[in-house]
Each structure stands twice: as C-alpha cells, then as structure tokens.
N, C-alpha and C. Protein backbone atom coordinates (compact mmCIF):
# COMPACT_ATOMS: atom_id res chain seq x y z
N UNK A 1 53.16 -127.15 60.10
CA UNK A 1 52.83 -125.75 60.22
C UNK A 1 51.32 -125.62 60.37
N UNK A 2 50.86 -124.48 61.41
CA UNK A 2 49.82 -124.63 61.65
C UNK A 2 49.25 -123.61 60.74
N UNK A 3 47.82 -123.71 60.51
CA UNK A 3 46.87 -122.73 59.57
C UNK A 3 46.53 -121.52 60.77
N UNK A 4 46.60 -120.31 60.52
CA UNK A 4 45.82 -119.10 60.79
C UNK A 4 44.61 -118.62 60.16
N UNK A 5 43.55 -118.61 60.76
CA UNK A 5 43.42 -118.29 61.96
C UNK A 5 43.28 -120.26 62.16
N UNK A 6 43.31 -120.62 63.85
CA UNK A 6 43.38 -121.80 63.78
C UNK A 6 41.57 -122.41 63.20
N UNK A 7 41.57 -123.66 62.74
CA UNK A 7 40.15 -124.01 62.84
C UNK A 7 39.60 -125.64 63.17
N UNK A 8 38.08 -125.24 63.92
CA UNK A 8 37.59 -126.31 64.55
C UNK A 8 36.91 -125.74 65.15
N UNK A 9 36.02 -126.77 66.06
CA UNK A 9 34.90 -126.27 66.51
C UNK A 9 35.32 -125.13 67.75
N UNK A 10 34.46 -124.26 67.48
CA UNK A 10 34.91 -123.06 68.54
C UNK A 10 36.04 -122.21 68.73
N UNK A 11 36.44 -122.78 67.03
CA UNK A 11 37.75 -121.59 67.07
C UNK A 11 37.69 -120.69 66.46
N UNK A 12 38.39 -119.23 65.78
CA UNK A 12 38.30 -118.02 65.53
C UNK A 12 37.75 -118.67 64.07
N UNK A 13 38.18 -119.61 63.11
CA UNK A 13 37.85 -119.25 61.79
C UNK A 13 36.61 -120.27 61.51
N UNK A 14 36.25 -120.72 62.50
CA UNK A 14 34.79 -121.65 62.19
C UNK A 14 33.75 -120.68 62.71
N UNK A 15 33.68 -119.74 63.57
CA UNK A 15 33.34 -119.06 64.13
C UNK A 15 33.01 -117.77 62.92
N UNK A 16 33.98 -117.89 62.13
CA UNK A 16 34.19 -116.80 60.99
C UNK A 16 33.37 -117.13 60.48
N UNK A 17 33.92 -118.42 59.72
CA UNK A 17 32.52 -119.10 58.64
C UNK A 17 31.30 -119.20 58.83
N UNK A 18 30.60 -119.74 60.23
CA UNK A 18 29.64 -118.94 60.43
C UNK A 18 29.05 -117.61 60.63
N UNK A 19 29.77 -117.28 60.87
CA UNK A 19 28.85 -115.54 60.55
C UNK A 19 29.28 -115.36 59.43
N UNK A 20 29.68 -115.21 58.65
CA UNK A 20 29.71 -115.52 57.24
C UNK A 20 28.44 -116.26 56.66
N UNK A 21 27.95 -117.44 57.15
CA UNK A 21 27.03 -118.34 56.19
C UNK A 21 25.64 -117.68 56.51
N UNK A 22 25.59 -117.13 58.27
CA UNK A 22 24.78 -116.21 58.68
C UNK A 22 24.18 -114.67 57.75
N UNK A 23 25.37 -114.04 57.70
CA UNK A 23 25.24 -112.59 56.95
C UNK A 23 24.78 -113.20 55.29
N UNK A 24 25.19 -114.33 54.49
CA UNK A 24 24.56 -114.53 53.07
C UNK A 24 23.57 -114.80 53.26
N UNK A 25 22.90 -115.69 54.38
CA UNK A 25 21.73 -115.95 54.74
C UNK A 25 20.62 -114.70 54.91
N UNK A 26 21.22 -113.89 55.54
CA UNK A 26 20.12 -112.28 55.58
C UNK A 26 20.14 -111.72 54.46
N UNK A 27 21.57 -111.89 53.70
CA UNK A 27 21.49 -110.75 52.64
C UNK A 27 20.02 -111.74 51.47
N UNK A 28 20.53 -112.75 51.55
CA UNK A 28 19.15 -113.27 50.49
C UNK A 28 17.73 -113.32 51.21
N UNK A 29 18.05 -113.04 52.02
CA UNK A 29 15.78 -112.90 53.19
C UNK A 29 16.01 -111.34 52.38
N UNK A 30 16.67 -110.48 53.10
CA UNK A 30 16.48 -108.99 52.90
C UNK A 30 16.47 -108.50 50.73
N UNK A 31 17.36 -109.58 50.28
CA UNK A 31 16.52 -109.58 48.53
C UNK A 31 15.69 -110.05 48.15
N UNK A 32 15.55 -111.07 48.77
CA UNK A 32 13.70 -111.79 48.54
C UNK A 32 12.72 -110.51 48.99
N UNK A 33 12.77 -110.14 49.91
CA UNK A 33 11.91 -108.99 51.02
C UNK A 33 11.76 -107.77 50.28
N UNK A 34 13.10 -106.94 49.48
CA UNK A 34 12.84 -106.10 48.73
C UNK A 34 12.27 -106.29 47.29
N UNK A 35 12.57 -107.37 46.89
CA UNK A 35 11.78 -108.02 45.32
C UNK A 35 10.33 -108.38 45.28
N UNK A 36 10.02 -108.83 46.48
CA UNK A 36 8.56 -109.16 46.70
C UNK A 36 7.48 -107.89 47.17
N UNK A 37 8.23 -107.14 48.24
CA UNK A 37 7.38 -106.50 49.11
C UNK A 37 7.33 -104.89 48.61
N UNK A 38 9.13 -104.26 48.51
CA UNK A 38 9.49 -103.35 48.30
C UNK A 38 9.27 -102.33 46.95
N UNK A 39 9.92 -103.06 45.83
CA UNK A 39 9.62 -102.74 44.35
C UNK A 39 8.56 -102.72 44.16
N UNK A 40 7.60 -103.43 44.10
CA UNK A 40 5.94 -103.47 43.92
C UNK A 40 5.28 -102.37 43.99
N UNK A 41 5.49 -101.99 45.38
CA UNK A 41 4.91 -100.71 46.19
C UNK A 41 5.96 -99.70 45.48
N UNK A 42 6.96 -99.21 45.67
CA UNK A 42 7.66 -98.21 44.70
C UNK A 42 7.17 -98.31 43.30
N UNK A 43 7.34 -99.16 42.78
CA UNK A 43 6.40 -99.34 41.64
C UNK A 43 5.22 -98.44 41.34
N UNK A 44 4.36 -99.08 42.33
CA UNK A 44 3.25 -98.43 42.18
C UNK A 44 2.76 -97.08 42.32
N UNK A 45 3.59 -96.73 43.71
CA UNK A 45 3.47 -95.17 43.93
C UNK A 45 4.20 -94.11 42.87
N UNK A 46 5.24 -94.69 42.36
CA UNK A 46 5.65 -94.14 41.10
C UNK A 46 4.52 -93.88 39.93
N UNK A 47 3.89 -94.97 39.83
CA UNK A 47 2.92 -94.44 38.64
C UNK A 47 2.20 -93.85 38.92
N UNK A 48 1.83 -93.90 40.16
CA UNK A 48 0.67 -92.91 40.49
C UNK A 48 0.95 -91.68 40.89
N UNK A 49 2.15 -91.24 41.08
CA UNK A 49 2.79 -90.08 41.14
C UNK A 49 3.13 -89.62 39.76
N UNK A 50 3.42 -90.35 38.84
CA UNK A 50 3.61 -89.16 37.78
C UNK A 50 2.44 -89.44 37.28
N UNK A 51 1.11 -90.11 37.49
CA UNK A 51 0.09 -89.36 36.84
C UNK A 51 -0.57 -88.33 37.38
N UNK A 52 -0.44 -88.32 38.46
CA UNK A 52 -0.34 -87.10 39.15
C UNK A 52 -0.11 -86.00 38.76
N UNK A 53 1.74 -85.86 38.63
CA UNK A 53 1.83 -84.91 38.46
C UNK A 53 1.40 -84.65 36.90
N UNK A 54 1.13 -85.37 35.78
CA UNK A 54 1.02 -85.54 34.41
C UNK A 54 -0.51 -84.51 34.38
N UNK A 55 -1.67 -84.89 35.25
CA UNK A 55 -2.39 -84.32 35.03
C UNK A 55 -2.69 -82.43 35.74
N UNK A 56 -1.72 -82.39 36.73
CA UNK A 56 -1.33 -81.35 36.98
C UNK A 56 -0.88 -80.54 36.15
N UNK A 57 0.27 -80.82 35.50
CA UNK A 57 0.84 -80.19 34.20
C UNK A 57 -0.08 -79.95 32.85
N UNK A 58 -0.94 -80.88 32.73
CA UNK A 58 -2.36 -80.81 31.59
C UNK A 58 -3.05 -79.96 32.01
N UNK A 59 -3.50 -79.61 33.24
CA UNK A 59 -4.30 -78.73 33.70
C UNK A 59 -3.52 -77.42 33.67
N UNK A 60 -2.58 -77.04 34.33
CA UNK A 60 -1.62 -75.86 34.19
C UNK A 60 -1.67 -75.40 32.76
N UNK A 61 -0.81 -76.45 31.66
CA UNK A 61 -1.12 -75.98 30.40
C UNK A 61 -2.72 -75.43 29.75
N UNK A 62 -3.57 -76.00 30.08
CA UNK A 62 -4.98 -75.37 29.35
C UNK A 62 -5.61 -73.78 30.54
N UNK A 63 -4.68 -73.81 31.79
CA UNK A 63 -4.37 -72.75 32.17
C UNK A 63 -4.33 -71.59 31.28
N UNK A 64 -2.68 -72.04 30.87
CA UNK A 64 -1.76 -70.96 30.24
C UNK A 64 -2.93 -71.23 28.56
N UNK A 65 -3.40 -71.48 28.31
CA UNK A 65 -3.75 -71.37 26.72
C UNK A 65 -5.29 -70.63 27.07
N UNK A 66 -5.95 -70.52 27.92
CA UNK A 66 -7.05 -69.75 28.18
C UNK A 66 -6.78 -68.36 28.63
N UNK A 67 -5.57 -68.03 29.08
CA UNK A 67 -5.43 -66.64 29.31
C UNK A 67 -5.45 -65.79 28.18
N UNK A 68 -5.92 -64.37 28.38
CA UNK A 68 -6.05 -63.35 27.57
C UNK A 68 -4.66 -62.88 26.90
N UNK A 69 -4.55 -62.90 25.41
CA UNK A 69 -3.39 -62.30 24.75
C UNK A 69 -2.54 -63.52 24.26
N UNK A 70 -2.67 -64.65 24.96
CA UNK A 70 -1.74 -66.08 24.05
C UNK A 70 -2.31 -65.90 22.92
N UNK A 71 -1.15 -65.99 22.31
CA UNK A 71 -1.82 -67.01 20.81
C UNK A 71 -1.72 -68.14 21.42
N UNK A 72 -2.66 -69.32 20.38
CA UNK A 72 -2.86 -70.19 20.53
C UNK A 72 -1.57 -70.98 20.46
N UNK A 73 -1.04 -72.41 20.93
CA UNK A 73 0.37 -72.52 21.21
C UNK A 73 0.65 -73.04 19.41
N UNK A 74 1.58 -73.32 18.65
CA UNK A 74 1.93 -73.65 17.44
C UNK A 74 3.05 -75.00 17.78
N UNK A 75 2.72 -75.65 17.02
CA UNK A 75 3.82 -76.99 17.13
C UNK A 75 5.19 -76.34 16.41
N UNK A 76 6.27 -76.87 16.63
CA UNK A 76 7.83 -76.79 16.63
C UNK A 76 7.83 -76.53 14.91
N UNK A 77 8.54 -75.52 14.44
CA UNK A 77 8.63 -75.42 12.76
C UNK A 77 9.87 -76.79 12.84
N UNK A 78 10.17 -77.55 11.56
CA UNK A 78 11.32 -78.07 11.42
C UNK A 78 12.37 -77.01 11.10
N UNK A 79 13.67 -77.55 11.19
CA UNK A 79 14.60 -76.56 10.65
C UNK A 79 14.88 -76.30 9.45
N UNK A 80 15.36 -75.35 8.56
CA UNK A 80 15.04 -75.13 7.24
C UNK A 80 16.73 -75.84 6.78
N UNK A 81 16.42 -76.68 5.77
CA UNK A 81 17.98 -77.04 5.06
C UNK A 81 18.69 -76.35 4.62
N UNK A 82 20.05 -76.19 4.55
CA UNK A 82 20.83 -74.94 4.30
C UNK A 82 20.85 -75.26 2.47
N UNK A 83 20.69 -74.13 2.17
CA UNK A 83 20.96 -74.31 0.21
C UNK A 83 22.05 -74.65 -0.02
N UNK A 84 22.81 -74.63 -0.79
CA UNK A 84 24.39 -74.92 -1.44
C UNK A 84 24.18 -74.04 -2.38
C-alpha cells in the first residue's frame, strides 16, 4: 500500500516538507527581528510617552490648584469603622 500524499524527490509531500522547513525558518528570522529590533523601540517610545503624558497631567493638575475658589486639594479620609 502506497503512502499519501506520495513521497520523494519532487513529489507533493517532500515538496510539503519543504515549505514547511521554509515557513519555521522565517517564523524564527521574523522572532529574532521583533526581539532585537522591534520591542526595544516600543519599549522605548512607551516610556517616553507616558512621561509625557505624566508631565502633562502634573502640569494640568497645578493648573486646577491655582485657580480662584479651589480649596486646596485634601488627601482621601480613610473609612470610618462601623461600631457594634
């Protein structure tokens, strides 16, 4: 009994296996490529984007605390324990 698909050189399932050994071959260039090149740079623009926006928001807040009529802001009361 013969095997499906048949195989040997130049037949449908050697033919398979290579593009097969082909496509694992890119998929590990294209994870090397994003681990080295990609993350780094996302990385980086990330931090520098939320300090960004971090000091935007610092500035906005001493905004809002210089306007006329705030009280000054008060930190969070804790919650009070219920008696028994």
């Amino acid at each position: 009994m013969s095997s499906y698909p048949p195989y040997g050189p130049g037949s449908v399932g050697y033919r398979i296996d290579e593009a097969i050994e082909r496509i694992q071959l890119e998929l590990r260039h294209a994870t090397a490529y994003v681990n080295t090149a990609v993350i780094p740079q996302v990385r980086s623009e990330s931090i520098s984007a939320l300090r960004t926006v971090a000091d935007s928001l610092r500035k906005f807040a001493d905004r809002l605390d210089k306007q006329p009529g705030n009280p000054p802001a008060q930190p969070p009361q804790p919650p009070e324990a219920p008696s028994s």
